[in-house]
PDB file of N, CA and C in Angstrom:
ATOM      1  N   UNK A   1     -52.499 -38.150 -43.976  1.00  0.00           N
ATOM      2  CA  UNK A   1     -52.983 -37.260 -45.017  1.00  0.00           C
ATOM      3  C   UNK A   1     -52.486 -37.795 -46.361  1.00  0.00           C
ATOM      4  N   UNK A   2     -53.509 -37.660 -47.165  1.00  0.00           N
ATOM      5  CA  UNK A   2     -53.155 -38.331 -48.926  1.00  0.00           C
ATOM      6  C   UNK A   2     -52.047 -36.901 -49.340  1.00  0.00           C
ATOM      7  N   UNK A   3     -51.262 -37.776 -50.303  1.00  0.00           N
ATOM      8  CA  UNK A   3     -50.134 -36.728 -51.422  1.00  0.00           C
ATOM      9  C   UNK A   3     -50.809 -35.699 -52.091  1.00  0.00           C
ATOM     10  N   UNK A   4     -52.582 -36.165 -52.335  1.00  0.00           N
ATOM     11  CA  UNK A   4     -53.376 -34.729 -53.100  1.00  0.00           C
ATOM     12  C   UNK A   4     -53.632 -33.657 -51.806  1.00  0.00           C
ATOM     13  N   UNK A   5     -54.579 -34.098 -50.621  1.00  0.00           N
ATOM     14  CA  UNK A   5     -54.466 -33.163 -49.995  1.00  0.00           C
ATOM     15  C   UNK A   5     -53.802 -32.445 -49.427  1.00  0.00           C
ATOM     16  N   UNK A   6     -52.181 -33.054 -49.248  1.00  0.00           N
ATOM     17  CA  UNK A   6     -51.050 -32.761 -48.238  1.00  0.00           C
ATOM     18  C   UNK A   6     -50.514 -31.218 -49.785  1.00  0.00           C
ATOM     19  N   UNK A   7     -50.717 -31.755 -50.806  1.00  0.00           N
ATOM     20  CA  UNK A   7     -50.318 -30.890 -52.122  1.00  0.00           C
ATOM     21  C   UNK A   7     -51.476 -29.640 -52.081  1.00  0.00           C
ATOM     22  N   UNK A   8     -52.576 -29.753 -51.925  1.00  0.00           N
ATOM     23  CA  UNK A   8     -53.497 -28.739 -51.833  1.00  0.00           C
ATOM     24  C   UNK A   8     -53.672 -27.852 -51.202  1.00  0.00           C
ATOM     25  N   UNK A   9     -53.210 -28.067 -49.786  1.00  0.00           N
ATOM     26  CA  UNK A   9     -52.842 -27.402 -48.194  1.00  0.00           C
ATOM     27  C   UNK A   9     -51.576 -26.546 -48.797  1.00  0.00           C
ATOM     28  N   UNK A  10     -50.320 -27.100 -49.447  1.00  0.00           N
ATOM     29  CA  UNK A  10     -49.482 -26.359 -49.216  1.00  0.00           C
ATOM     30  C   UNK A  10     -49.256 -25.184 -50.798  1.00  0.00           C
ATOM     31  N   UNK A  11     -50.443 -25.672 -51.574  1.00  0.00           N
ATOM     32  CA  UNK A  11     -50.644 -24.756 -52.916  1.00  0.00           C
ATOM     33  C   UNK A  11     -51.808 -23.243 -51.596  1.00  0.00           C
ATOM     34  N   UNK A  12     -52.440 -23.799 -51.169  1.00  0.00           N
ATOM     35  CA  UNK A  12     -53.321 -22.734 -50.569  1.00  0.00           C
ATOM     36  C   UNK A  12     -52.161 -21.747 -49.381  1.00  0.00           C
ATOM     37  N   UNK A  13     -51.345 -22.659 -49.103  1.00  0.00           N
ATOM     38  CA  UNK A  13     -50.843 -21.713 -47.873  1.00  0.00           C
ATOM     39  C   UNK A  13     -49.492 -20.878 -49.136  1.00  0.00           C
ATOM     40  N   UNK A  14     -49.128 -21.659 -49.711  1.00  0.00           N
ATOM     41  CA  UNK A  14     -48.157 -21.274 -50.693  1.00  0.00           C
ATOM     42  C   UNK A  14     -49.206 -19.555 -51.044  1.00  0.00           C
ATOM     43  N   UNK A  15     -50.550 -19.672 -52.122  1.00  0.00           N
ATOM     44  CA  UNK A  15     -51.193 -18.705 -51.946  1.00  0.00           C
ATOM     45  C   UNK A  15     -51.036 -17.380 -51.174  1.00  0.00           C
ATOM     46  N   UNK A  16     -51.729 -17.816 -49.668  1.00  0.00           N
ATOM     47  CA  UNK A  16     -51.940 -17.207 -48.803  1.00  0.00           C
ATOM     48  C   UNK A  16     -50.514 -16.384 -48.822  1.00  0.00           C
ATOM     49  N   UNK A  17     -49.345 -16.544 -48.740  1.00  0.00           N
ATOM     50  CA  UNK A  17     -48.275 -15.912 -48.356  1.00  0.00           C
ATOM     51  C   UNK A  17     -47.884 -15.114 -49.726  1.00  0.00           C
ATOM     52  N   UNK A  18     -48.377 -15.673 -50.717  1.00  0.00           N
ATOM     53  CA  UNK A  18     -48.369 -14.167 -52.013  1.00  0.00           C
ATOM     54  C   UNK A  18     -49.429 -13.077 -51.798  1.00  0.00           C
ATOM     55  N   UNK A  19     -50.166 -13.369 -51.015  1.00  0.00           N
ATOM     56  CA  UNK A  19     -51.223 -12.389 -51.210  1.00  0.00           C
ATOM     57  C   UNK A  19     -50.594 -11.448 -49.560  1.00  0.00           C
ATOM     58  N   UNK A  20     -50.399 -12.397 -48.741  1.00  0.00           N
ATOM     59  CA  UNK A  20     -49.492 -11.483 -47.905  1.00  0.00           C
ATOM     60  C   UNK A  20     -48.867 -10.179 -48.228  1.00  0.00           C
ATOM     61  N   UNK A  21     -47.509 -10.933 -49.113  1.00  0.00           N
ATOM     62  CA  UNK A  21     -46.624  -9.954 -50.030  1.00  0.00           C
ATOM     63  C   UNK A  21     -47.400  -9.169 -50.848  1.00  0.00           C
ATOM     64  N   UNK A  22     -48.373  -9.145 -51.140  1.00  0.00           N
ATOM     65  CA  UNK A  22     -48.662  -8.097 -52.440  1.00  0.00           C
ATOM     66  C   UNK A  22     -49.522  -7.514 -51.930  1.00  0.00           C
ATOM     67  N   UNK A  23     -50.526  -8.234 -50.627  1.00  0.00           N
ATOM     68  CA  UNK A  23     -51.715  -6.981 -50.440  1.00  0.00           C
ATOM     69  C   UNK A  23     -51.788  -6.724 -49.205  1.00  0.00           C
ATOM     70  N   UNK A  24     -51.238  -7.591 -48.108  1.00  0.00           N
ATOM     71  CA  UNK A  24     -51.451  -7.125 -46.493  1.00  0.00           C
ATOM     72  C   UNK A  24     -49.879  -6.438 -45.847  1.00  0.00           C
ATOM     73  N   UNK A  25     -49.122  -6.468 -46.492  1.00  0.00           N
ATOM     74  CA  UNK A  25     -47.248  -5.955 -45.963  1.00  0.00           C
ATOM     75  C   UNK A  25     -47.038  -5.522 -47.112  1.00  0.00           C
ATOM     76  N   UNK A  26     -47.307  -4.604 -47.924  1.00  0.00           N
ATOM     77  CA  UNK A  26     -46.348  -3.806 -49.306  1.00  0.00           C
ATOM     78  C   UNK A  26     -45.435  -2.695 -48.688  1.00  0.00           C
ATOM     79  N   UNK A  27     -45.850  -3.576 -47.349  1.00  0.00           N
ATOM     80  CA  UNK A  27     -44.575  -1.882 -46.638  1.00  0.00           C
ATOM     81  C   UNK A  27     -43.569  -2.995 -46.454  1.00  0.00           C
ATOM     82  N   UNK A  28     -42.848  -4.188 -46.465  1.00  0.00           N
ATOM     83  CA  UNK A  28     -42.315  -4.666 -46.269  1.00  0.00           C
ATOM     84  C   UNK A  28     -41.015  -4.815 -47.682  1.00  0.00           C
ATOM     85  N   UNK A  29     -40.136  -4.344 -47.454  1.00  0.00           N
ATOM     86  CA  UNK A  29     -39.134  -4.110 -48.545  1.00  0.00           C
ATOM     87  C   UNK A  29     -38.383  -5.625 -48.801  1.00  0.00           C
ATOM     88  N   UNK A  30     -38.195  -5.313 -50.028  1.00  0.00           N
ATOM     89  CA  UNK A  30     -37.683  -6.642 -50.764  1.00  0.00           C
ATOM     90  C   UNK A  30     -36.385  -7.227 -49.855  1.00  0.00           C
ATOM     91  N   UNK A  31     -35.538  -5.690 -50.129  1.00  0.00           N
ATOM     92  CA  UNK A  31     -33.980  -5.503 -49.424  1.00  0.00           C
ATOM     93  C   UNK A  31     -33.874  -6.194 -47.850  1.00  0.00           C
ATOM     94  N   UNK A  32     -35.092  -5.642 -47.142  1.00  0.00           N
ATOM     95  CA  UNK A  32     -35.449  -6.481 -45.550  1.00  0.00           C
ATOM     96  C   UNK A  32     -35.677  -8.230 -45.665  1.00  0.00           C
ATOM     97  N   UNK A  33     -36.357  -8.524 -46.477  1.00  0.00           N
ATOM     98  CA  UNK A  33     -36.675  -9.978 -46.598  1.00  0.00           C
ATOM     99  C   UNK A  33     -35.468 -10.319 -47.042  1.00  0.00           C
ATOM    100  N   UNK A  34     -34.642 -10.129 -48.156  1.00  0.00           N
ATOM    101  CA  UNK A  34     -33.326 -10.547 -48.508  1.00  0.00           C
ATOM    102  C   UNK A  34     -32.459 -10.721 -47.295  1.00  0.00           C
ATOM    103  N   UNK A  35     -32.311  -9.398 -46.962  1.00  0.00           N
ATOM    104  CA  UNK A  35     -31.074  -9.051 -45.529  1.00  0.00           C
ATOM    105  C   UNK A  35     -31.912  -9.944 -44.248  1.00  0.00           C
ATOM    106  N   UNK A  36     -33.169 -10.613 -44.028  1.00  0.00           N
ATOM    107  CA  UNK A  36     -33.586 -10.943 -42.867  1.00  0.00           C
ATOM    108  C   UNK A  36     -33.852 -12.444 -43.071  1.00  0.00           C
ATOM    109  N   UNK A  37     -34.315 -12.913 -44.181  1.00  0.00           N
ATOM    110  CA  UNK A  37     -34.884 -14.537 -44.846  1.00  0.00           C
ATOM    111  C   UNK A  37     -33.964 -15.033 -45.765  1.00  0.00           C
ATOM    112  N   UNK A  38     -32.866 -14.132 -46.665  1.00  0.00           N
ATOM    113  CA  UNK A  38     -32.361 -15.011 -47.810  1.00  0.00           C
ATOM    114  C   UNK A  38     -32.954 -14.854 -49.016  1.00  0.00           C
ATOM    115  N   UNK A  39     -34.363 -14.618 -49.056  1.00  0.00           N
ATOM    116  CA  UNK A  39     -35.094 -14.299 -50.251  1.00  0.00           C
ATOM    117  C   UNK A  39     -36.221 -13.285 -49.908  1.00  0.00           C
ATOM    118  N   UNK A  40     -36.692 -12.860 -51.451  1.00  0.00           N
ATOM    119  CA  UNK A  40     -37.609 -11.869 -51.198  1.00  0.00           C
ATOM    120  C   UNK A  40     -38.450 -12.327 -52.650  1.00  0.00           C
ATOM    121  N   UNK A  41     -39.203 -11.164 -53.314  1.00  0.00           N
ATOM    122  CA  UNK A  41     -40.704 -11.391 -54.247  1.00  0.00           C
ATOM    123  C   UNK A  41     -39.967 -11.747 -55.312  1.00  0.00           C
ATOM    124  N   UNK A  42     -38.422 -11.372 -56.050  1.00  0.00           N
ATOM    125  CA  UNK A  42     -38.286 -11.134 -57.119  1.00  0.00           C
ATOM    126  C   UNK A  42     -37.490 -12.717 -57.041  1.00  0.00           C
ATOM    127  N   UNK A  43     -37.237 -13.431 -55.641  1.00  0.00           N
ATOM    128  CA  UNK A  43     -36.984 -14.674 -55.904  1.00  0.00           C
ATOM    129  C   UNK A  43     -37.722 -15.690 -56.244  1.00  0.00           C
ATOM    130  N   UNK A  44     -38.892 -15.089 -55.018  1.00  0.00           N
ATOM    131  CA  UNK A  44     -40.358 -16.213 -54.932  1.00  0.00           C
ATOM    132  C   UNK A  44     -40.668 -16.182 -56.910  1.00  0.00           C
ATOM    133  N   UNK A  45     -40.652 -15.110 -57.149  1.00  0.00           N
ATOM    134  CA  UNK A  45     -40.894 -14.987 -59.063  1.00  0.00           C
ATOM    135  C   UNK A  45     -40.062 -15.743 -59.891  1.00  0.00           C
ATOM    136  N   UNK A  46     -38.516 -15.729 -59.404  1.00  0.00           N
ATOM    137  CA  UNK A  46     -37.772 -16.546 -59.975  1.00  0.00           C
ATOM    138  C   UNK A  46     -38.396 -18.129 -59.514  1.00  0.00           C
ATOM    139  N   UNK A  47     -38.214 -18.482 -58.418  1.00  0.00           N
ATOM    140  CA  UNK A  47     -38.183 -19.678 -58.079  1.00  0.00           C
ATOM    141  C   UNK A  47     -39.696 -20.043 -58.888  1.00  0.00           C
ATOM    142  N   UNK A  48     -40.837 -18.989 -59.184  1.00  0.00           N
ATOM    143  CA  UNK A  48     -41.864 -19.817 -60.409  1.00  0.00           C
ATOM    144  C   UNK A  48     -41.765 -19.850 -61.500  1.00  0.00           C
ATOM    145  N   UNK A  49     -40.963 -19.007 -62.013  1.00  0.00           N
ATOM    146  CA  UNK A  49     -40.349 -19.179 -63.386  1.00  0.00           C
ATOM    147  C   UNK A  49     -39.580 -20.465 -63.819  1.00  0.00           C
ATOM    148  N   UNK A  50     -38.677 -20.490 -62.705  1.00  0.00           N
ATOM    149  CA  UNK A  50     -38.346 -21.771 -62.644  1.00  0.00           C
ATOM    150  C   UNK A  50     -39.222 -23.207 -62.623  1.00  0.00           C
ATOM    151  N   UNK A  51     -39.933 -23.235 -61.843  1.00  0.00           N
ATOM    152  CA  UNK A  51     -40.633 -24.184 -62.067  1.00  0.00           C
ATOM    153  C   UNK A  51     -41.706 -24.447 -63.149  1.00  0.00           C
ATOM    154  N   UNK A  52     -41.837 -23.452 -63.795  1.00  0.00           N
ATOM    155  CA  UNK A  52     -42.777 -23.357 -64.845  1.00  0.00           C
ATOM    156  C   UNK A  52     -41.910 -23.908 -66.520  1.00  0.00           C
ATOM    157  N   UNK A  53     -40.532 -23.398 -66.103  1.00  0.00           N
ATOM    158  CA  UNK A  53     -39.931 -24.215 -67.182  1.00  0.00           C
ATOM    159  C   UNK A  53     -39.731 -25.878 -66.631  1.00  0.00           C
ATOM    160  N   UNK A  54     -39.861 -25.666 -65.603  1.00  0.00           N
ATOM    161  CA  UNK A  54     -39.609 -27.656 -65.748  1.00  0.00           C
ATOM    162  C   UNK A  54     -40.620 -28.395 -66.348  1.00  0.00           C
ATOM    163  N   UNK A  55     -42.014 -27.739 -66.046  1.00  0.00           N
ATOM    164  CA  UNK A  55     -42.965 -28.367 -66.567  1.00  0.00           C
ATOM    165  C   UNK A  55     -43.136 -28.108 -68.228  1.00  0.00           C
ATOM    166  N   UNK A  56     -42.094 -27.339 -69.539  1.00  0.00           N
ATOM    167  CA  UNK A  56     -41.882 -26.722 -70.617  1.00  0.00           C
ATOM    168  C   UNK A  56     -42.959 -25.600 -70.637  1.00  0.00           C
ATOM    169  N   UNK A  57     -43.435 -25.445 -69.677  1.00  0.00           N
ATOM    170  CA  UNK A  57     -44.189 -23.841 -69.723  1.00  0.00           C
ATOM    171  C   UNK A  57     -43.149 -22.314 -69.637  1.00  0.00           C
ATOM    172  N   UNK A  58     -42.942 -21.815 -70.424  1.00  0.00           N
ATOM    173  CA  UNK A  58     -41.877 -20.386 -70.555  1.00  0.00           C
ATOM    174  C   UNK A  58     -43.402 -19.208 -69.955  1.00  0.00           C
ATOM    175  N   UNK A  59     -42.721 -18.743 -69.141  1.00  0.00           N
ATOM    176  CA  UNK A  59     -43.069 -17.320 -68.570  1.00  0.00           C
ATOM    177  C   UNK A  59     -41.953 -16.253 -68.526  1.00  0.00           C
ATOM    178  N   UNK A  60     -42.428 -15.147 -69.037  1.00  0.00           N
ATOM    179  CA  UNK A  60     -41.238 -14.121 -68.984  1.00  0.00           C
ATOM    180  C   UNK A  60     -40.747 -13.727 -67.408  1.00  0.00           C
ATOM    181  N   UNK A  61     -39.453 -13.517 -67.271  1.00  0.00           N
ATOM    182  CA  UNK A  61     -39.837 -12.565 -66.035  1.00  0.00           C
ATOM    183  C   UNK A  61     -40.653 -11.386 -65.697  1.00  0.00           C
ATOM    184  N   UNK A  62     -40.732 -10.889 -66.559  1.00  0.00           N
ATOM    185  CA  UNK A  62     -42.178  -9.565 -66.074  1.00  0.00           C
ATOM    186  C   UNK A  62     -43.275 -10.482 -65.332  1.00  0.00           C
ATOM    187  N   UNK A  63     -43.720 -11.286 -66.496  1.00  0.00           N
ATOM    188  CA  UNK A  63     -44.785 -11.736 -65.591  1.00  0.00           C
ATOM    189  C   UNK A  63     -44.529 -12.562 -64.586  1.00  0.00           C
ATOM    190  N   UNK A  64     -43.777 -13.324 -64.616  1.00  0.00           N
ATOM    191  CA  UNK A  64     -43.694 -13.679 -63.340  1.00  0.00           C
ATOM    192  C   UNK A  64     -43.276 -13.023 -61.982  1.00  0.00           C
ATOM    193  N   UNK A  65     -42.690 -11.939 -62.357  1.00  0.00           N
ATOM    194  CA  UNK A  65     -43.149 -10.965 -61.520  1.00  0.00           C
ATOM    195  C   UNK A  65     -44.103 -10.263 -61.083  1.00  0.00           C
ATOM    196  N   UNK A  66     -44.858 -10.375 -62.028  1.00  0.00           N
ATOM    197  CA  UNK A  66     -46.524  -9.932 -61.633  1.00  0.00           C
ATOM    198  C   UNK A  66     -47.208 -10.353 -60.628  1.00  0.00           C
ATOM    199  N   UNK A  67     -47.040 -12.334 -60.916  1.00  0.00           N
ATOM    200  CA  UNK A  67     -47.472 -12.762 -59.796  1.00  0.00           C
ATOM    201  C   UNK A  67     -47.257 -12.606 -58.295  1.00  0.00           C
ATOM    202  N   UNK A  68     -46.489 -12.099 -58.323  1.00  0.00           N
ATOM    203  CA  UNK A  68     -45.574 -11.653 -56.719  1.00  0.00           C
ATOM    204  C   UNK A  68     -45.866 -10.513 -56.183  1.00  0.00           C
ATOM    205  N   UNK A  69     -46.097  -9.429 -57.212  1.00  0.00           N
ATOM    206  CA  UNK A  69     -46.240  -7.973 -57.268  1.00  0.00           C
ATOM    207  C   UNK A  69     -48.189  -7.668 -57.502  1.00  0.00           C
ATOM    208  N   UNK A  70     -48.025  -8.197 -58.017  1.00  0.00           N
ATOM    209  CA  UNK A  70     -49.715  -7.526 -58.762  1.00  0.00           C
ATOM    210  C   UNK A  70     -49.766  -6.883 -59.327  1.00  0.00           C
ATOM    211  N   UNK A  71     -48.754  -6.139 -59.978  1.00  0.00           N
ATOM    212  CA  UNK A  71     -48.888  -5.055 -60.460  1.00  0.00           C
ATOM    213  C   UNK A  71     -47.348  -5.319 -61.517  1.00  0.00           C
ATOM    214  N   UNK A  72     -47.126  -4.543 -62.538  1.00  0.00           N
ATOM    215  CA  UNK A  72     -45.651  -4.491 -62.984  1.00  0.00           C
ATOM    216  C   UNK A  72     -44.694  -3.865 -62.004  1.00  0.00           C
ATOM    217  N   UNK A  73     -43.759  -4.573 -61.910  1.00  0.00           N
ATOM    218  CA  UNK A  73     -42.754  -4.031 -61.350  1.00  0.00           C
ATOM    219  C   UNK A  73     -42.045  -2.163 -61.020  1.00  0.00           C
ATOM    220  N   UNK A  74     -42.396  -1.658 -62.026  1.00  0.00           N
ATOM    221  CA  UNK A  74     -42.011   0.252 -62.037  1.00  0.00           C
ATOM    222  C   UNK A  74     -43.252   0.095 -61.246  1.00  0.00           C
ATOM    223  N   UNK A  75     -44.571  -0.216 -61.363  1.00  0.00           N
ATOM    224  CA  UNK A  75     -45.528   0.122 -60.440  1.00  0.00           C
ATOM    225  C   UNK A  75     -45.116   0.217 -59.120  1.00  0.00           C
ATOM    226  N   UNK A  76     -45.101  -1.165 -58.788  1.00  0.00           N
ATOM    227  CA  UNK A  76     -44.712  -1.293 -57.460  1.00  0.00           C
ATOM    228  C   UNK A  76     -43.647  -0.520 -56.992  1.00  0.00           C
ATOM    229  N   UNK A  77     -42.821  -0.127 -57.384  1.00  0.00           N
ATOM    230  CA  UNK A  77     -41.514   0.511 -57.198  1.00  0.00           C
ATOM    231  C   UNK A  77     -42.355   2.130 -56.836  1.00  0.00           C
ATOM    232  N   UNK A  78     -42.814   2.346 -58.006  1.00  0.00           N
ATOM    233  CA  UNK A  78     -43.797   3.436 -57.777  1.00  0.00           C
ATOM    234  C   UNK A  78     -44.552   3.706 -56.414  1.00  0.00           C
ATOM    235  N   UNK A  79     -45.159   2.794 -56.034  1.00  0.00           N
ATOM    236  CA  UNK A  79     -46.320   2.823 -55.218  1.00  0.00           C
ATOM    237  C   UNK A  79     -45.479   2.640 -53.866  1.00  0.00           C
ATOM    238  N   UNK A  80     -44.579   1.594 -53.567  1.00  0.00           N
ATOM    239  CA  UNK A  80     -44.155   1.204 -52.474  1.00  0.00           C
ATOM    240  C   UNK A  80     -42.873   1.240 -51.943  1.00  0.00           C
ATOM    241  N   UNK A  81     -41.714   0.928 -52.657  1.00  0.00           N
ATOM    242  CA  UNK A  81     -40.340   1.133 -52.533  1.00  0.00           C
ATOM    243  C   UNK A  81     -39.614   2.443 -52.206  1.00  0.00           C
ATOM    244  N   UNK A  82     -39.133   2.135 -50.965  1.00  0.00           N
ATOM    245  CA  UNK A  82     -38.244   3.008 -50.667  1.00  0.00           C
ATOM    246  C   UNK A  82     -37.023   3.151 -50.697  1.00  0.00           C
ATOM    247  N   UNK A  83     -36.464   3.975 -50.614  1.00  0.00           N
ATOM    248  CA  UNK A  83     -34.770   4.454 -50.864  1.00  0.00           C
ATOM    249  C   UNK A  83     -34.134   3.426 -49.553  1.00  0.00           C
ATOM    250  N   UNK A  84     -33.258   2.923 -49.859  1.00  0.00           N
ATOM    251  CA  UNK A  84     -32.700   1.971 -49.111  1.00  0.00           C
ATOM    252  C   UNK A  84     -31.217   2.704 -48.253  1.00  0.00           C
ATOM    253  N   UNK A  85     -31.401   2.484 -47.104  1.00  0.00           N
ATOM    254  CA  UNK A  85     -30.068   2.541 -46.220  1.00  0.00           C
ATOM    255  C   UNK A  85     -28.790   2.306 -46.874  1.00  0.00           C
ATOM    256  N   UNK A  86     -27.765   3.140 -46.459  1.00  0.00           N
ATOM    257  CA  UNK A  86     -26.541   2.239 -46.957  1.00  0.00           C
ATOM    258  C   UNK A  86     -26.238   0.798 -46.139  1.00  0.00           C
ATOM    259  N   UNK A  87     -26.883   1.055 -44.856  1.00  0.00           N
ATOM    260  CA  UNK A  87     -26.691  -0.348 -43.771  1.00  0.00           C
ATOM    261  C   UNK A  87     -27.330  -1.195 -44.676  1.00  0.00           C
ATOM    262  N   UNK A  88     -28.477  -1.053 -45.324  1.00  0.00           N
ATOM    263  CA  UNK A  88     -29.428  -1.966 -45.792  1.00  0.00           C
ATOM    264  C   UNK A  88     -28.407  -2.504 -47.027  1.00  0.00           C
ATOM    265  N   UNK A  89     -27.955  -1.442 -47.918  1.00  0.00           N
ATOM    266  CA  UNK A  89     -27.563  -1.879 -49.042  1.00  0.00           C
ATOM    267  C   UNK A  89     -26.175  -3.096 -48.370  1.00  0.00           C
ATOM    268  N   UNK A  90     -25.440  -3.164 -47.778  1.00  0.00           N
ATOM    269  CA  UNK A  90     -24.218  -3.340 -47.063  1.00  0.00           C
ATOM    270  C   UNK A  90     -24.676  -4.978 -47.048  1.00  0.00           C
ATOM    271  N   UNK A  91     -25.467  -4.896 -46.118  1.00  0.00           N
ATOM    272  CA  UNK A  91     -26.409  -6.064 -45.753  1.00  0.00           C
ATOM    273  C   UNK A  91     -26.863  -7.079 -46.793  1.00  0.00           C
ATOM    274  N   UNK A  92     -27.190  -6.564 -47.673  1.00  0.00           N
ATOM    275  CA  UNK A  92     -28.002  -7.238 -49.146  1.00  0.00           C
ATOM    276  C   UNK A  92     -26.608  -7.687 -49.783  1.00  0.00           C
ATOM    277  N   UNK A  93     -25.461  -7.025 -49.913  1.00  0.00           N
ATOM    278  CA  UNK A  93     -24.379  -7.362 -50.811  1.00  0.00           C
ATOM    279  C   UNK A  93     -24.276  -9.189 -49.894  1.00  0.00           C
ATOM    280  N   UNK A  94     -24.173  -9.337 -48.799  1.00  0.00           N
ATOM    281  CA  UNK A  94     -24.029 -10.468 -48.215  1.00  0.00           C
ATOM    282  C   UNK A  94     -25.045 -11.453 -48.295  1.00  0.00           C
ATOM    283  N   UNK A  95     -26.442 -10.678 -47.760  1.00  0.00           N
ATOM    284  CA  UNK A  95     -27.532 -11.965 -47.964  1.00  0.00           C
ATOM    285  C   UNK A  95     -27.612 -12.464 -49.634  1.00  0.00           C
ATOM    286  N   UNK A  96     -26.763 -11.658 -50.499  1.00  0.00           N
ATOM    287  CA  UNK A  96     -27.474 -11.978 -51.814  1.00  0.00           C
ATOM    288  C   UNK A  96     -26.073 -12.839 -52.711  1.00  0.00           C
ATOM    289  N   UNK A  97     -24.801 -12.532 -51.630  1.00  0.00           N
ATOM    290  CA  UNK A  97     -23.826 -13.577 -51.931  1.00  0.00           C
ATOM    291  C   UNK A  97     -23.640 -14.736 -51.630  1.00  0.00           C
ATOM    292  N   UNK A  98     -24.657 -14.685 -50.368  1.00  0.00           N
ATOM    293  CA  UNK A  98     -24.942 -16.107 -49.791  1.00  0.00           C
ATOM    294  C   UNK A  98     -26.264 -17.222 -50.286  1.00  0.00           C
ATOM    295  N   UNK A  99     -26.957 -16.488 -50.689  1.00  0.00           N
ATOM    296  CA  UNK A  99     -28.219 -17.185 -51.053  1.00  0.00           C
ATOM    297  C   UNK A  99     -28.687 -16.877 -52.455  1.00  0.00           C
ATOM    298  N   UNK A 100     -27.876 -16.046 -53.389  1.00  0.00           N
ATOM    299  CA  UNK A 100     -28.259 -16.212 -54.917  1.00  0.00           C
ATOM    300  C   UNK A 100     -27.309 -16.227 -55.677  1.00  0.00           C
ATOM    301  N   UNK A 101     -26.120 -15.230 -55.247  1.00  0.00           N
ATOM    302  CA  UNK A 101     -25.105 -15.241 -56.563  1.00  0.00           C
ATOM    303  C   UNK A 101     -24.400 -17.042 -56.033  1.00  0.00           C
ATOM    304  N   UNK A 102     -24.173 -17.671 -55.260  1.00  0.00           N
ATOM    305  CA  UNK A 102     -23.237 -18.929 -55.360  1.00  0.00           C
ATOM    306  C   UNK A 102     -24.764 -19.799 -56.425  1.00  0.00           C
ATOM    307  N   UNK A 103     -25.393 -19.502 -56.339  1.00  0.00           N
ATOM    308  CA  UNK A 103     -26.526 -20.268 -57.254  1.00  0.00           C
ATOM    309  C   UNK A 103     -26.224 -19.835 -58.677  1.00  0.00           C
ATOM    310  N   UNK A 104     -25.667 -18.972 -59.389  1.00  0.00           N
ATOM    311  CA  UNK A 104     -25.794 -18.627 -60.730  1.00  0.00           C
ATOM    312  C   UNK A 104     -26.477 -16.944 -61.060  1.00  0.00           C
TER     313      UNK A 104
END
C-alpha cells in the first residue's frame, strides 16, 4: 500500500471513530474511556489541537472541542453527562495521573 493511501484509510477510520463518539455511543462517558483506555473526547480534542499547532494553525480549545463533541461542550454536558460515581471519580484520579498529568 502507497504512504497516500495507507494516510487516507487511517484519516477515514480516524473519522469513523469521531463520529462514533459524538453520534452512535453519547452514552458512553468521558470518565469510562479515561478509567478504561487512558483517554477520552477532551483528549482526542487536545491531541488535535495539538497537531494543528504543529502545522502553525491555532484552534481554540472550544473548538476543538467541538470537533469531538458536535456540539459546545455545556451542551453536551447538557444533553449527555452524567453524575459520576465516587468509584468512577477514584478511578480517573489514577487513569489521569498516569496518562495526562506526567505529560504536562
Amino acid at each position: 500500500m502507497d504512504a497516500q493511501t495507507q494516510l487516507e484509510l487511517e484519516a477515514a477510520a480516524f473519522r469513523r471513530l469521531r463520529q462514533h463518539l459524538m453520534q452512535d455511543r453519547t452514552d458512553v462517558q468521558n470518565i469510562d474511556m479515561m478509567n478504561l483506555t487512558g483517554f477520552c473526547r477532551n483528549c482526542l480534542s487536545r491531541w488535535y489541537q495539538e497537531a494543528a499547532a504543529e502545522k502553525g494553525i491555532e484552534i481554540s480549545k472550544d473548538a476543538a472541542r467541538e470537533s469531538f463533541y458536535g456540539m459546545t461542550m455545556d451542551e453536551w454536558k447538557a444533553n449527555y453527562q452524567t453524575e459520576a460515581t465516587d468509584a468512577q471519580k477514584d478511578s480517573f484520579k489514577t487513569a489521569f495521573a498516569e496518562n495526562v498529568g506526567q505529560k504536562g
